[in-house]
Each structure stands twice: as C-alpha cells, then as structure tokens.
PDB file of N, CA and C in Angstrom:
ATOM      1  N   UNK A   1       0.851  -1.181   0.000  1.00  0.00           N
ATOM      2  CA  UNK A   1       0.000   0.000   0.000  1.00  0.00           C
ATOM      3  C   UNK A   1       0.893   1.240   0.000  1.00  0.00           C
ATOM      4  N   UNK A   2       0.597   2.143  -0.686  1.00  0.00           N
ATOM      5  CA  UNK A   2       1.351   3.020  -0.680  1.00  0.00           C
ATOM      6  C   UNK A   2       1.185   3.907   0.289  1.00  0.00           C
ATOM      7  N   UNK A   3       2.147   5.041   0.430  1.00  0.00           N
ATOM      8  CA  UNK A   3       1.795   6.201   1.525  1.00  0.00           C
ATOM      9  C   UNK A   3       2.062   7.417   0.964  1.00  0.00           C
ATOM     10  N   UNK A   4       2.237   8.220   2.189  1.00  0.00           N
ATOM     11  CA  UNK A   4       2.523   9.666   1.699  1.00  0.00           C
ATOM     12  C   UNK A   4       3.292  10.038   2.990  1.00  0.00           C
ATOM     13  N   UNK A   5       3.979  11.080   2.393  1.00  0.00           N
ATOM     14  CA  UNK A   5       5.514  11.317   3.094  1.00  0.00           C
ATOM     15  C   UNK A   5       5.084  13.225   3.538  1.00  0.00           C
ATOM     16  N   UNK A   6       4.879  12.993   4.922  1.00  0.00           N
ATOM     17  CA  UNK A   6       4.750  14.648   4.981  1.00  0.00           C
ATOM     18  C   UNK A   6       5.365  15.227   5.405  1.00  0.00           C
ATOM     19  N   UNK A   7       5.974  16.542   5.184  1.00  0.00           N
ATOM     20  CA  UNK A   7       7.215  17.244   6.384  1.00  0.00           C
ATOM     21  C   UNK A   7       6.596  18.466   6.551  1.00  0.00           C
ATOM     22  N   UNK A   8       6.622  18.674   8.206  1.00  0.00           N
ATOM     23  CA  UNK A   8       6.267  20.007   8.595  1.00  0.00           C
ATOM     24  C   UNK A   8       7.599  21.226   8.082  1.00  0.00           C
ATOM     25  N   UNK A   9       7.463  22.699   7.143  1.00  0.00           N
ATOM     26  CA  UNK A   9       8.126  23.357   7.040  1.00  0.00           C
ATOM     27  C   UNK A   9       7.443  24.549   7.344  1.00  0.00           C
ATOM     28  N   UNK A  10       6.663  24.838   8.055  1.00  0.00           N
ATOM     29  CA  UNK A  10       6.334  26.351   8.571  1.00  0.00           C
ATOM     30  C   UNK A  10       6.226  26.112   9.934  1.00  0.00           C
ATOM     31  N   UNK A  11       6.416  27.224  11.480  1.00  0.00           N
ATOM     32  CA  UNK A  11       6.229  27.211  12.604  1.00  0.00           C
ATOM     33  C   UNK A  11       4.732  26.765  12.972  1.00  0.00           C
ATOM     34  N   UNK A  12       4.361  25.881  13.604  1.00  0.00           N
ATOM     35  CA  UNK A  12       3.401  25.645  14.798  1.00  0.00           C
ATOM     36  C   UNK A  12       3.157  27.306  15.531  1.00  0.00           C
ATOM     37  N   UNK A  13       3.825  28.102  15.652  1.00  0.00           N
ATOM     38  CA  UNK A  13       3.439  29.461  16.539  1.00  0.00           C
ATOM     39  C   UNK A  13       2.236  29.761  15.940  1.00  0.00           C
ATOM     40  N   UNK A  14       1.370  30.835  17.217  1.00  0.00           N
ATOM     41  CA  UNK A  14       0.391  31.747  16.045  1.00  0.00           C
ATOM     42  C   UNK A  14      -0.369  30.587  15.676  1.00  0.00           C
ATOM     43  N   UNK A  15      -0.785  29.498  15.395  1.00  0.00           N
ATOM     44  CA  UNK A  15      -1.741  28.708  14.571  1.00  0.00           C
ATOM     45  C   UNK A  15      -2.913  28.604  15.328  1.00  0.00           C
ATOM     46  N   UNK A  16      -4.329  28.651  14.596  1.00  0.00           N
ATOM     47  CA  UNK A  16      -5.401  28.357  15.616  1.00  0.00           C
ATOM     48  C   UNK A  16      -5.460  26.613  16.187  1.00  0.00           C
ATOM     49  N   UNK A  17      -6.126  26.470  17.248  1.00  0.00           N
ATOM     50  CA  UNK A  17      -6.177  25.495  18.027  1.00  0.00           C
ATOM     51  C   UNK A  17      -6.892  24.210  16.576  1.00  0.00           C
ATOM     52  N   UNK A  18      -7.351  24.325  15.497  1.00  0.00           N
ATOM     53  CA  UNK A  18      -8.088  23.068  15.216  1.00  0.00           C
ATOM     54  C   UNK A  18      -6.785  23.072  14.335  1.00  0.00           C
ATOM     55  N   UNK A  19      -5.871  24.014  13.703  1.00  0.00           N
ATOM     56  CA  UNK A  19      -4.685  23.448  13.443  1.00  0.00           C
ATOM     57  C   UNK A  19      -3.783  22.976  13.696  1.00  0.00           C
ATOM     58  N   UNK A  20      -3.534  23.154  15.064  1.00  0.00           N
ATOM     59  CA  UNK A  20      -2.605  22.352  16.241  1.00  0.00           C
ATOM     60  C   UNK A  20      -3.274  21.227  16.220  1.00  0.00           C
ATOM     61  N   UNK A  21      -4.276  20.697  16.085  1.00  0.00           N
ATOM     62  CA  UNK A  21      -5.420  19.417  16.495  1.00  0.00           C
ATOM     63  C   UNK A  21      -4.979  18.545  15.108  1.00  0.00           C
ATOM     64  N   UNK A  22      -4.981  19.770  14.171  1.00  0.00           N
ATOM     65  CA  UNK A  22      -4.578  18.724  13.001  1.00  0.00           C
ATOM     66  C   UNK A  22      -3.305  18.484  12.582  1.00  0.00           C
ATOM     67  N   UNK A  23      -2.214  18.619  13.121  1.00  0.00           N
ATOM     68  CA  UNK A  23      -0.535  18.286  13.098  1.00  0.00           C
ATOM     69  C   UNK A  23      -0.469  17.741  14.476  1.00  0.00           C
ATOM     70  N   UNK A  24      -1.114  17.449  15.314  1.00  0.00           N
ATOM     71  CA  UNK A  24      -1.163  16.812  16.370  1.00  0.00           C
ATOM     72  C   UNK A  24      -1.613  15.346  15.743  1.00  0.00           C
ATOM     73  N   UNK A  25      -2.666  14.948  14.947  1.00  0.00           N
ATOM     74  CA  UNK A  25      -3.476  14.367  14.439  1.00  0.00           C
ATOM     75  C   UNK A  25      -2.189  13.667  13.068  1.00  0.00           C
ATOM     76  N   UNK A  26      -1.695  14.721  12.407  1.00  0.00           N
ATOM     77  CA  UNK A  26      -0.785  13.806  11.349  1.00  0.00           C
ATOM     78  C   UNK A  26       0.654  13.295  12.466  1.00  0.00           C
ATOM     79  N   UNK A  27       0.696  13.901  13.610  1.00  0.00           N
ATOM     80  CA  UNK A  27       2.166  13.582  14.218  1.00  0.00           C
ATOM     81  C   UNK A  27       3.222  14.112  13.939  1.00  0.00           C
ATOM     82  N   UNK A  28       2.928  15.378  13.873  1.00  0.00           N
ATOM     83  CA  UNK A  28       4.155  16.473  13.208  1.00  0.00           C
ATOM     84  C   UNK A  28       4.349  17.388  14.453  1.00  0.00           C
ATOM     85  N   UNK A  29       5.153  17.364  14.902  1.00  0.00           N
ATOM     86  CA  UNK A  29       5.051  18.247  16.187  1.00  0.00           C
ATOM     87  C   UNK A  29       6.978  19.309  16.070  1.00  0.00           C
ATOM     88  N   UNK A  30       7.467  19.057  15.126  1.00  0.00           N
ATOM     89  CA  UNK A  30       8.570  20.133  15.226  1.00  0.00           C
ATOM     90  C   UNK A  30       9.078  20.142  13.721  1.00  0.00           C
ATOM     91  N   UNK A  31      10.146  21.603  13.713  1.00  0.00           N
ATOM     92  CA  UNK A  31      10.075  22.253  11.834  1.00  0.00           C
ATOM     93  C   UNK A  31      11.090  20.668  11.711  1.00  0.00           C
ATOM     94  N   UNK A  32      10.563  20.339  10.332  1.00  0.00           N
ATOM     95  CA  UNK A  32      11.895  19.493   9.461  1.00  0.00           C
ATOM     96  C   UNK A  32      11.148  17.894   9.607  1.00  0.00           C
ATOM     97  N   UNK A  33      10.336  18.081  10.811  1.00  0.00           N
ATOM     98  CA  UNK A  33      10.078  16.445  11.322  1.00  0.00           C
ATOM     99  C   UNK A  33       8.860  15.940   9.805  1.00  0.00           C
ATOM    100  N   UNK A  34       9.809  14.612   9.571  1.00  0.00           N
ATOM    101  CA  UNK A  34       8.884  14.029   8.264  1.00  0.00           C
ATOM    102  C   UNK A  34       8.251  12.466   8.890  1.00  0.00           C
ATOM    103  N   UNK A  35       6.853  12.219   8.482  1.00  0.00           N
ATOM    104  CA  UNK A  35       6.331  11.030   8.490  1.00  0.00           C
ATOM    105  C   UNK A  35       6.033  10.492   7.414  1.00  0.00           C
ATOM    106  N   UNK A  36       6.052   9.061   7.282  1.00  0.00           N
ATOM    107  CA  UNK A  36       4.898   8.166   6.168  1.00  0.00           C
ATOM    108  C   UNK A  36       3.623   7.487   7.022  1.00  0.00           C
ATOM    109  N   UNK A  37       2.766   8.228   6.123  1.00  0.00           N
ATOM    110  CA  UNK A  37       1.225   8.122   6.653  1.00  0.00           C
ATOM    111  C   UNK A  37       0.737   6.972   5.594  1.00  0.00           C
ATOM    112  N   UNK A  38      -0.213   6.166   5.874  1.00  0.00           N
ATOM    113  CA  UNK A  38      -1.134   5.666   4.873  1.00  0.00           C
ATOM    114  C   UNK A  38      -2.192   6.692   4.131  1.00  0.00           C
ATOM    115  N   UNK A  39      -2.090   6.455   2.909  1.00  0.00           N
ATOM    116  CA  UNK A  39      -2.770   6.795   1.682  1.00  0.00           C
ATOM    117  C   UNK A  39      -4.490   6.812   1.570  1.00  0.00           C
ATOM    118  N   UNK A  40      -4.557   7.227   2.804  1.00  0.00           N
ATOM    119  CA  UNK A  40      -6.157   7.685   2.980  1.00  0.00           C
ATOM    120  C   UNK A  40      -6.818   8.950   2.178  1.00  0.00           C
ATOM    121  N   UNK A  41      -7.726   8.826   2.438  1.00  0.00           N
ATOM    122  CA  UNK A  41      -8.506  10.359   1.988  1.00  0.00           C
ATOM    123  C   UNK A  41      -8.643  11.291   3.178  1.00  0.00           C
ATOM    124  N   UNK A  42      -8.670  10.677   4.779  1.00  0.00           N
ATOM    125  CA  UNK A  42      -8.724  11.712   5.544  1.00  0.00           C
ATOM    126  C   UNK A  42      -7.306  12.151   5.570  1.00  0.00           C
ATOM    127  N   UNK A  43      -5.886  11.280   5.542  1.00  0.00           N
ATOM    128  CA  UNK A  43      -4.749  11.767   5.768  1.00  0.00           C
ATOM    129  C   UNK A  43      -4.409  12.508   4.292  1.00  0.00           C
ATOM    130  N   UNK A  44      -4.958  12.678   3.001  1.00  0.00           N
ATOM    131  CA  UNK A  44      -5.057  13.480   2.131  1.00  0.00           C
ATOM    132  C   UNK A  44      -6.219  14.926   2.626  1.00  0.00           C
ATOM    133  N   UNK A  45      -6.760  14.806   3.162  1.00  0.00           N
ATOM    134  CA  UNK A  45      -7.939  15.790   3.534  1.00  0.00           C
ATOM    135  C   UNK A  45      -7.427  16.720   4.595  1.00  0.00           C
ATOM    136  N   UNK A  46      -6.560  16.357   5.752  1.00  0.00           N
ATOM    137  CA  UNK A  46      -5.840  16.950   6.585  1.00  0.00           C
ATOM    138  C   UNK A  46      -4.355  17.404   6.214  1.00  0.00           C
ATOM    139  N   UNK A  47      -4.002  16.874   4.920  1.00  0.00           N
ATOM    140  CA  UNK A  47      -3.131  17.623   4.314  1.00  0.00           C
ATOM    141  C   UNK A  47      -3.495  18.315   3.364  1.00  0.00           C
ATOM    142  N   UNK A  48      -4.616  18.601   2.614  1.00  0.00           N
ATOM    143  CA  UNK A  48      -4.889  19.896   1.993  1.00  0.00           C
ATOM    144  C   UNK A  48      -5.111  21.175   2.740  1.00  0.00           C
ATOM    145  N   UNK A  49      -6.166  20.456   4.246  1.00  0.00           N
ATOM    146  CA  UNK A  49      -6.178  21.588   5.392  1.00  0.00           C
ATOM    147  C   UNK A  49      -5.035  22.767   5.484  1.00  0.00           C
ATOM    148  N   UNK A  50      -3.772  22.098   5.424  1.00  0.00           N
ATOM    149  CA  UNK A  50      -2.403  22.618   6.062  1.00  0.00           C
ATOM    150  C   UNK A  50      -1.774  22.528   5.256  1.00  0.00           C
ATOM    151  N   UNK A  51      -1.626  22.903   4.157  1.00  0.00           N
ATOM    152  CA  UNK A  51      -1.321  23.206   3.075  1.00  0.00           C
ATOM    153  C   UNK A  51      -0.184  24.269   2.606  1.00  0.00           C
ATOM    154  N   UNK A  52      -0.335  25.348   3.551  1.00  0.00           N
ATOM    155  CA  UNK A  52       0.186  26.407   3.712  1.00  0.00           C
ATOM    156  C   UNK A  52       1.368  26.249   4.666  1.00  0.00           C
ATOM    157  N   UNK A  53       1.539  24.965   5.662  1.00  0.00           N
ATOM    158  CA  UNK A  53       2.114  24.593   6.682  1.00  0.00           C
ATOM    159  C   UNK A  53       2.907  23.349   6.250  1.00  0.00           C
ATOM    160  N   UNK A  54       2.955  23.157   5.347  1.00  0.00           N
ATOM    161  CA  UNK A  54       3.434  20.975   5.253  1.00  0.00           C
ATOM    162  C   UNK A  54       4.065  20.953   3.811  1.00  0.00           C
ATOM    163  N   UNK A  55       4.576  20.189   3.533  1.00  0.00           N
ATOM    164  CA  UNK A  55       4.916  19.778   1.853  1.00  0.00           C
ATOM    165  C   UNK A  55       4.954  18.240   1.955  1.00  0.00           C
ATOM    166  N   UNK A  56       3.863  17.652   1.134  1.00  0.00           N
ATOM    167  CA  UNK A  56       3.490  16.479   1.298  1.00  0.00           C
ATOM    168  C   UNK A  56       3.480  15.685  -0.472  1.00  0.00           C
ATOM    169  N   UNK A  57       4.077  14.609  -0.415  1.00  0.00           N
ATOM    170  CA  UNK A  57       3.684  13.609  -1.981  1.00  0.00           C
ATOM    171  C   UNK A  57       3.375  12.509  -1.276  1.00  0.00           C
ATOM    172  N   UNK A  58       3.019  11.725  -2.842  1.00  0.00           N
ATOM    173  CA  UNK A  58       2.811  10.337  -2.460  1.00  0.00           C
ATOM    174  C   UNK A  58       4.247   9.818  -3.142  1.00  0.00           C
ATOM    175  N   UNK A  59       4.297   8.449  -1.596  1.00  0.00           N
ATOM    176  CA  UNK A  59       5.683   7.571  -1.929  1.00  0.00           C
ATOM    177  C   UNK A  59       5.079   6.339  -2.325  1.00  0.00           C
ATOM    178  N   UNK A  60       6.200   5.183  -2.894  1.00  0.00           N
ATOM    179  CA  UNK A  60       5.836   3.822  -2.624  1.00  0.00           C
ATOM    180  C   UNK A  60       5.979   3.274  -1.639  1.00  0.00           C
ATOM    181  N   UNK A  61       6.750   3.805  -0.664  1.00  0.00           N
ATOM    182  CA  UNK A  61       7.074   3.254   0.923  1.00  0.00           C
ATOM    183  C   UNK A  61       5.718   2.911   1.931  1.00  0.00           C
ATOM    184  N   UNK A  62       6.145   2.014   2.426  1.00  0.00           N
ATOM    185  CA  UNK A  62       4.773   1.382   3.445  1.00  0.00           C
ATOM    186  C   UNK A  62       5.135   2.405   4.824  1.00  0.00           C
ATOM    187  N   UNK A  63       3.429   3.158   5.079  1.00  0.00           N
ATOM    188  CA  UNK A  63       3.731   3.960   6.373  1.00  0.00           C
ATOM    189  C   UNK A  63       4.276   3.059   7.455  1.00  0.00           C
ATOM    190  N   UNK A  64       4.861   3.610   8.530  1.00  0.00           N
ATOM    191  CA  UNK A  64       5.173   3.209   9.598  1.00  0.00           C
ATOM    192  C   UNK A  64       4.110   2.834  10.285  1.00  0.00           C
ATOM    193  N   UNK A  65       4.403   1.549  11.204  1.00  0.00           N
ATOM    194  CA  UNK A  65       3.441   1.393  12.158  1.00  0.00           C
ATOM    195  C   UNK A  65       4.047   1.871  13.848  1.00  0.00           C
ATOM    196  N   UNK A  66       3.347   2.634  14.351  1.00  0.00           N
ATOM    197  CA  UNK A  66       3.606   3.328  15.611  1.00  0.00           C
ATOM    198  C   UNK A  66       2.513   3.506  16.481  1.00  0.00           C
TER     199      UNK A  66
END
C-alpha cells in the first residue's frame, strides 16, 4: 500500500487550536520532522487543510506502524 511522506516546514506558533489538532493528528510536532502516513482520503484531507504549513507527496514506501 502506498503512503505519503509529509514534512512540517512552517512554525506551529500563532496557529489556531483546530490546526494544532490537526498536526497533532498527522504527528508532526517540530520544523523538518517528516512522516509516512497511509494513503487515505482523511490523511489526504488533513493535508490539503495545512497546506500552507506541510509539503506532502505520495511515496511507494509502506507507512510506519507506531
């Protein structure tokens, strides 16, 4: 199954609380930190949210299990 590879590159400061909820929610909690998520539509849906905050593709790599 494929995934998607997201890296937080803008500050967490200043953000409203349902955007903290939603990088809390992908597991991004500091600048540079990258995950592989599974290839959902909500983990695509919470990365269009933050959009302005993240730089995200799709990989062939299998997300992590954690």
């Amino acid at each position: 199954m494929p995934g998607i590879k997201v890296k937080l590159v803008r500050s967490r400061a200043g953000r409203s609380h349902d955007q903290l909820a939603t990088l809390k929610g992908l597991g991004l909690y500091r600048m540079n930190q990258e995950r592989i998520l599974p290839d959902t539509p909500a983990t695509i849906g919470m990365c269009k949210k933050l959009q302005h905050l993240i730089e995200w593709e799709k990989v062939a790599e299998e997300p992590t299990q954690s």
